[in-house]
Protein backbone atom coordinates (compact mmCIF):
# COMPACT_ATOMS: atom_id res chain seq x y z
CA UNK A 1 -0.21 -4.71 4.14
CA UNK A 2 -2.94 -2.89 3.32
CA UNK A 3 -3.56 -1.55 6.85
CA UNK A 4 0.09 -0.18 6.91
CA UNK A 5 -0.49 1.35 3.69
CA UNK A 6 -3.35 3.36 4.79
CA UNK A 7 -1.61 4.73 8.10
CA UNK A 8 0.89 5.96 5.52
CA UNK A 9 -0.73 7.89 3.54
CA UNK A 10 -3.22 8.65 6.46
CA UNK A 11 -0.39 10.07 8.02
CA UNK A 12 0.98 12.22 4.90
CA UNK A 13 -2.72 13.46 4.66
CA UNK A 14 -2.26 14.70 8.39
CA UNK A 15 0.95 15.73 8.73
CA UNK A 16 1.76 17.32 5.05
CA UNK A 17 -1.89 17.86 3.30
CA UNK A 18 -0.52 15.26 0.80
CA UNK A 19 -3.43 13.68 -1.13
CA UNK A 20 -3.65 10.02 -2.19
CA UNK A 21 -5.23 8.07 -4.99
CA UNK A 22 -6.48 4.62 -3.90
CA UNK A 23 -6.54 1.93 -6.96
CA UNK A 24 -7.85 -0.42 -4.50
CA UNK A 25 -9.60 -3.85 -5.81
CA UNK A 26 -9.71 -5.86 -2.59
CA UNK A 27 -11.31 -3.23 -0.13
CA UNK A 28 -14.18 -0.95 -1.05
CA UNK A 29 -13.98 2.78 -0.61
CA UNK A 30 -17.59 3.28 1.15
CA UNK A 31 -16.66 0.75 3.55
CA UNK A 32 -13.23 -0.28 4.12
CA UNK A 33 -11.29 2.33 3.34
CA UNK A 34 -13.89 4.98 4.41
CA UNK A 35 -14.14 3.31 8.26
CA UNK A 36 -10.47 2.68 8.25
CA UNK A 37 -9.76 6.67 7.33
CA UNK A 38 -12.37 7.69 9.58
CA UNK A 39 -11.43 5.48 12.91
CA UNK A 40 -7.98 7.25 12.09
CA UNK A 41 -8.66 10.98 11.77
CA UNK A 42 -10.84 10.79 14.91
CA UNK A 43 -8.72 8.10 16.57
CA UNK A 44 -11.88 5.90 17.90
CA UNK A 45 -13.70 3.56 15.88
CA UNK A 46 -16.70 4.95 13.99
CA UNK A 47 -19.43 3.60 16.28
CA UNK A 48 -17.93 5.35 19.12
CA UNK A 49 -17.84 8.84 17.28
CA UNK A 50 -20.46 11.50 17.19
CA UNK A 51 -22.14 13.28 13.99
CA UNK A 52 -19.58 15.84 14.71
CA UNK A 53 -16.55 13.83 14.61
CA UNK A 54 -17.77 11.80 11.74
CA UNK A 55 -18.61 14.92 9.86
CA UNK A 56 -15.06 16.29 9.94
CA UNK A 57 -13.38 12.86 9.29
CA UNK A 58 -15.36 12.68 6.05
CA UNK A 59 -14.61 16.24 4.53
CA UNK A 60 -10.73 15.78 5.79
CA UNK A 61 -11.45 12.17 3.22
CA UNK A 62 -12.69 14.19 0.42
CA UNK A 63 -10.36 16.60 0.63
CA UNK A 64 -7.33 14.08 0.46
CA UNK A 65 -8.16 10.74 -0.70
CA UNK A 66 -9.73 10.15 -4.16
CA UNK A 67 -10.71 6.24 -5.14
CA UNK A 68 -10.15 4.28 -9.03
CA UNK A 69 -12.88 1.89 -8.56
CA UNK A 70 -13.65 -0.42 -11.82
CA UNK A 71 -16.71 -1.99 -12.70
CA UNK A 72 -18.04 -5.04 -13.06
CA UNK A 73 -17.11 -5.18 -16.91
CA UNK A 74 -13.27 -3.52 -16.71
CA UNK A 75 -10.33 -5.06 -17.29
CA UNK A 76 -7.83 -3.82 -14.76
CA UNK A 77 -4.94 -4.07 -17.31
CA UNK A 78 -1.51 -2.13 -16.38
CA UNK A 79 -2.94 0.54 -19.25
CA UNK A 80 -6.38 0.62 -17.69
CA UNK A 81 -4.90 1.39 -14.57
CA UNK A 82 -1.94 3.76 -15.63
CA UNK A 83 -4.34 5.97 -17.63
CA UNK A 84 -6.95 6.13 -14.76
CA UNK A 85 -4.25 7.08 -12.46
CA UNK A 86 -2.96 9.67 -14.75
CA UNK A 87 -6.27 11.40 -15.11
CA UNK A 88 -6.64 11.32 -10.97
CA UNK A 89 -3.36 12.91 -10.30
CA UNK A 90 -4.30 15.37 -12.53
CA UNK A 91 -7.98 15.88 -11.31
CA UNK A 92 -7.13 15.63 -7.72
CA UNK A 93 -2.94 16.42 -7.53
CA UNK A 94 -2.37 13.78 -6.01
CA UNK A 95 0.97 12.76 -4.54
CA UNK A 96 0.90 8.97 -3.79
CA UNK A 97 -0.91 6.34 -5.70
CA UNK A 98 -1.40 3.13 -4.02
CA UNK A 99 -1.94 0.13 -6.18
CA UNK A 100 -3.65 -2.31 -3.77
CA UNK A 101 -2.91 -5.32 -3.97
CA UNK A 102 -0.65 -5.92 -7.81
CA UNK A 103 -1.98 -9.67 -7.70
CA UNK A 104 -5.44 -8.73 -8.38
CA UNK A 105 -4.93 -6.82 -12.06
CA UNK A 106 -5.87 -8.54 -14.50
CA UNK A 107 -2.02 -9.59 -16.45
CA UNK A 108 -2.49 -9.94 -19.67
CA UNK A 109 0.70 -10.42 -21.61
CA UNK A 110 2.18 -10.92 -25.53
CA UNK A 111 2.49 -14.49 -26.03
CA UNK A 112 6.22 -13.83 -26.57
CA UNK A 113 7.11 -12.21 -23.28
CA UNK A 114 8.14 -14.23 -20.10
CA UNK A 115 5.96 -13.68 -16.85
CA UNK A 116 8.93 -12.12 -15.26
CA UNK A 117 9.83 -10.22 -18.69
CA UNK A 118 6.22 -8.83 -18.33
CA UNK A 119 6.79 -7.92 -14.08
CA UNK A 120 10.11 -6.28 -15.27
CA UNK A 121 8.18 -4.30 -17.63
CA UNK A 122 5.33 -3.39 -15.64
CA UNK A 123 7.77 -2.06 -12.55
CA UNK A 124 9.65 0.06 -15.43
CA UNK A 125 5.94 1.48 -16.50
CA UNK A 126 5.41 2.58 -12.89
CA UNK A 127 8.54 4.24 -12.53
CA UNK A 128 8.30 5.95 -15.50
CA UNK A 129 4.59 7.18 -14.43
CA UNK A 130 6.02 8.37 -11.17
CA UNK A 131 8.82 10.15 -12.33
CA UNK A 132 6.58 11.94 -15.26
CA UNK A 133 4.05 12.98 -12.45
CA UNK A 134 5.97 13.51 -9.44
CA UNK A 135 4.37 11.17 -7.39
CA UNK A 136 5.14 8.42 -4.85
CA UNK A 137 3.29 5.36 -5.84
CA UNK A 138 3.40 1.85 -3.62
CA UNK A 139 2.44 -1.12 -5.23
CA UNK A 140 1.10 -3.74 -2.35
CA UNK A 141 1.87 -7.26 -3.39
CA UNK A 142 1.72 -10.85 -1.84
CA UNK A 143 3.99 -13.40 -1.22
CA UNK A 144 4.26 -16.39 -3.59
CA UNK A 145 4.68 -18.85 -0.25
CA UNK A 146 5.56 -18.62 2.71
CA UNK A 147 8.13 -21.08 4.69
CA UNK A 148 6.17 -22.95 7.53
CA UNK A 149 8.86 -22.94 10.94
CA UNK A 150 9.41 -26.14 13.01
CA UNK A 151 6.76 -24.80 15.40
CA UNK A 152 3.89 -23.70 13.10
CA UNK A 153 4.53 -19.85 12.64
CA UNK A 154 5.73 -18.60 9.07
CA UNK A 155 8.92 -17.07 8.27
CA UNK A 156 9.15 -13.16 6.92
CA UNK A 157 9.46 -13.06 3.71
CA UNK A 158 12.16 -11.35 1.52
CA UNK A 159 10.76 -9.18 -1.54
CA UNK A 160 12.24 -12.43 -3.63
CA UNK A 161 9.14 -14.14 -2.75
CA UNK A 162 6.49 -11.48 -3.92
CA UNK A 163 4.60 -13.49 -6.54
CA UNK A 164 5.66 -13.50 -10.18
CA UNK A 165 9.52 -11.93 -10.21
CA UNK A 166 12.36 -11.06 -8.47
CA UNK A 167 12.39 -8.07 -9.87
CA UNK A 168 10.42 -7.08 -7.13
CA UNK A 169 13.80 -6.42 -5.29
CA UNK A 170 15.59 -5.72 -7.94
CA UNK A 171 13.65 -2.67 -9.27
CA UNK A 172 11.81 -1.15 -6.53
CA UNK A 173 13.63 2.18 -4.67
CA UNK A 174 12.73 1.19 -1.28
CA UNK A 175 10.77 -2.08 -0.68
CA UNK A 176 9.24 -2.55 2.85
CA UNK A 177 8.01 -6.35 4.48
CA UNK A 178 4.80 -6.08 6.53
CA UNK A 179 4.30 -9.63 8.61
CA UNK A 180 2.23 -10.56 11.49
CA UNK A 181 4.56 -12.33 13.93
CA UNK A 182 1.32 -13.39 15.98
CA UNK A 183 -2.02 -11.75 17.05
CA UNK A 184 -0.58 -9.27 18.35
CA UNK A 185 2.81 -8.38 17.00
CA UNK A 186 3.76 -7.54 13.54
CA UNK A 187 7.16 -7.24 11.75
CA UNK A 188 7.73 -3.69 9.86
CA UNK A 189 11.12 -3.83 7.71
CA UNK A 190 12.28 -2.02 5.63
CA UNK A 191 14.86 -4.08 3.28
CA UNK A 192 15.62 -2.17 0.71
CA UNK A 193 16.14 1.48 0.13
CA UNK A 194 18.39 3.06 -2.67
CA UNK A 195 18.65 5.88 -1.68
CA UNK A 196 20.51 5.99 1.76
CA UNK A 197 21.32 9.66 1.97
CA UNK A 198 17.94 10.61 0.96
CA UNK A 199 15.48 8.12 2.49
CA UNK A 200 17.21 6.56 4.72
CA UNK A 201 18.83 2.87 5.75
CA UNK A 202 17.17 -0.30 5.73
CA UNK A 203 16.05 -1.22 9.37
CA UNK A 204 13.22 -2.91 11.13
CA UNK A 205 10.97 -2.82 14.09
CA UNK A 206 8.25 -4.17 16.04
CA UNK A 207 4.86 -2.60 16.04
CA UNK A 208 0.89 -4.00 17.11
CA UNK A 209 -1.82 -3.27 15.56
CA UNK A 210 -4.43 -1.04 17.32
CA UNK A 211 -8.03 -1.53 15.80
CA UNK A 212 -9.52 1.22 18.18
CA UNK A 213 -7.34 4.02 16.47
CA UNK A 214 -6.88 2.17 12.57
CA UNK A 215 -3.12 2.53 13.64
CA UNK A 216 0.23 0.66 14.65
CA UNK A 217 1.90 1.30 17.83
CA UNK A 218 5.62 0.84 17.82
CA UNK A 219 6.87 -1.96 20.50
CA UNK A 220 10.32 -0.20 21.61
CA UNK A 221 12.72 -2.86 22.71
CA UNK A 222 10.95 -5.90 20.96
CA UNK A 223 12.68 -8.05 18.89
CA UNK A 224 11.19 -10.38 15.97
């Protein structure tokens, strides 16, 4: 998931100028994200690139990308991260926050409010914060289980089995699976977009992951 997420907005960065906050708590921006951002804009892993190349890779991610890192000692509550993000779009004008991944915030909650009461409210906070700013933001969440097949693979899951709520489906304007089929093939749908006229249909495809260029590679003609 979070590999698709960062050809997205690696891609808005390259094709549109967009810029992207990262609230990112399971890969760290000097590292992760940095090689992963790099390997893309030069389209070669960074071993294999020169001062040159690495050079302009890094002022194209400081130009576009901006990072909500918390220490040690923060709480990453839905208000901790809201006003953070608030302050970066402002700072940076940014036009996609990523919230990678949901299951790692720290979900605190009144003692009188269901888990999915609290999901439902949370989805409704980050509408509300991307309407008021005019941004995109994805929210990258994980599965609650997965269904084991007959011959040891796992099914795809639906955006009923993200963790906590089924409001997952039922609030999000376009929700989007990402699942490796095998070692080489991954499953990209799309299953659920309100918006048809706008954004487009619901739809899926094949793609593999190429590690060399930090990018997928559509598989025309395969099949799931």
């Amino acid at each position: 998931k979070s590999t698709f997420v960062n050809e997205i907005c690696a891609r808005a960065a390259m094709g549109h100028g967009w810029s992207t906050t990262f609230a990112s708590f399971e890969q760290a921006p000097q590292t992760d994200h940095k090689r992963a951002l790099r390997t893309f804009h030069a389209g070669k892993r960074v071993i294999h690139q020169d001062g040159r190349e690495t050079d302009a890779a890094d002022e194209w991610i400081d130009r576009h990308f901006s990072f909500i890192v918390p220490s040690e000692d923060d709480d990453v509550t839905l208000a901790w991260l809201l006003e953070r993000a608030a302050a970066a779009v402002i700072r940076y004008g940014s036009q996609i926050v990523v919230v990678d991944p949901w299951n790692e915030m720290d979900h605190t909650r009144p003692p009188d409010m269901s888990l999915t009461e609290y999901v439902g409210f949370a989805i409704k906070q980050f509408r509300k914060f991307a309407r008021k700013y005019r941004v995109h933001l994805i929210v990258a969440a994980h599965p609650a289980k997965q269904k084991r097949l007959d011959d040891g693979s796992f099914a795809a899951p639906s955006l009923y089995d993200i963790s906590d709520s089924a409001h997952w489906y039922n609030k999000a304007d376009v929700g989007v699976v990402v699942h490796r089929l095998d070692k080489v093939r991954t499953l990209l749908r799309v299953a659920k977009s309100r918006y048809h006229d706008e954004i487009g249909t619901p739809g899926e495809l094949v793609a593999a992951w190429n590690p060399e260029m930090a990018r997928y590679t559509i598989l025309e003609g395969e099949r799931p």
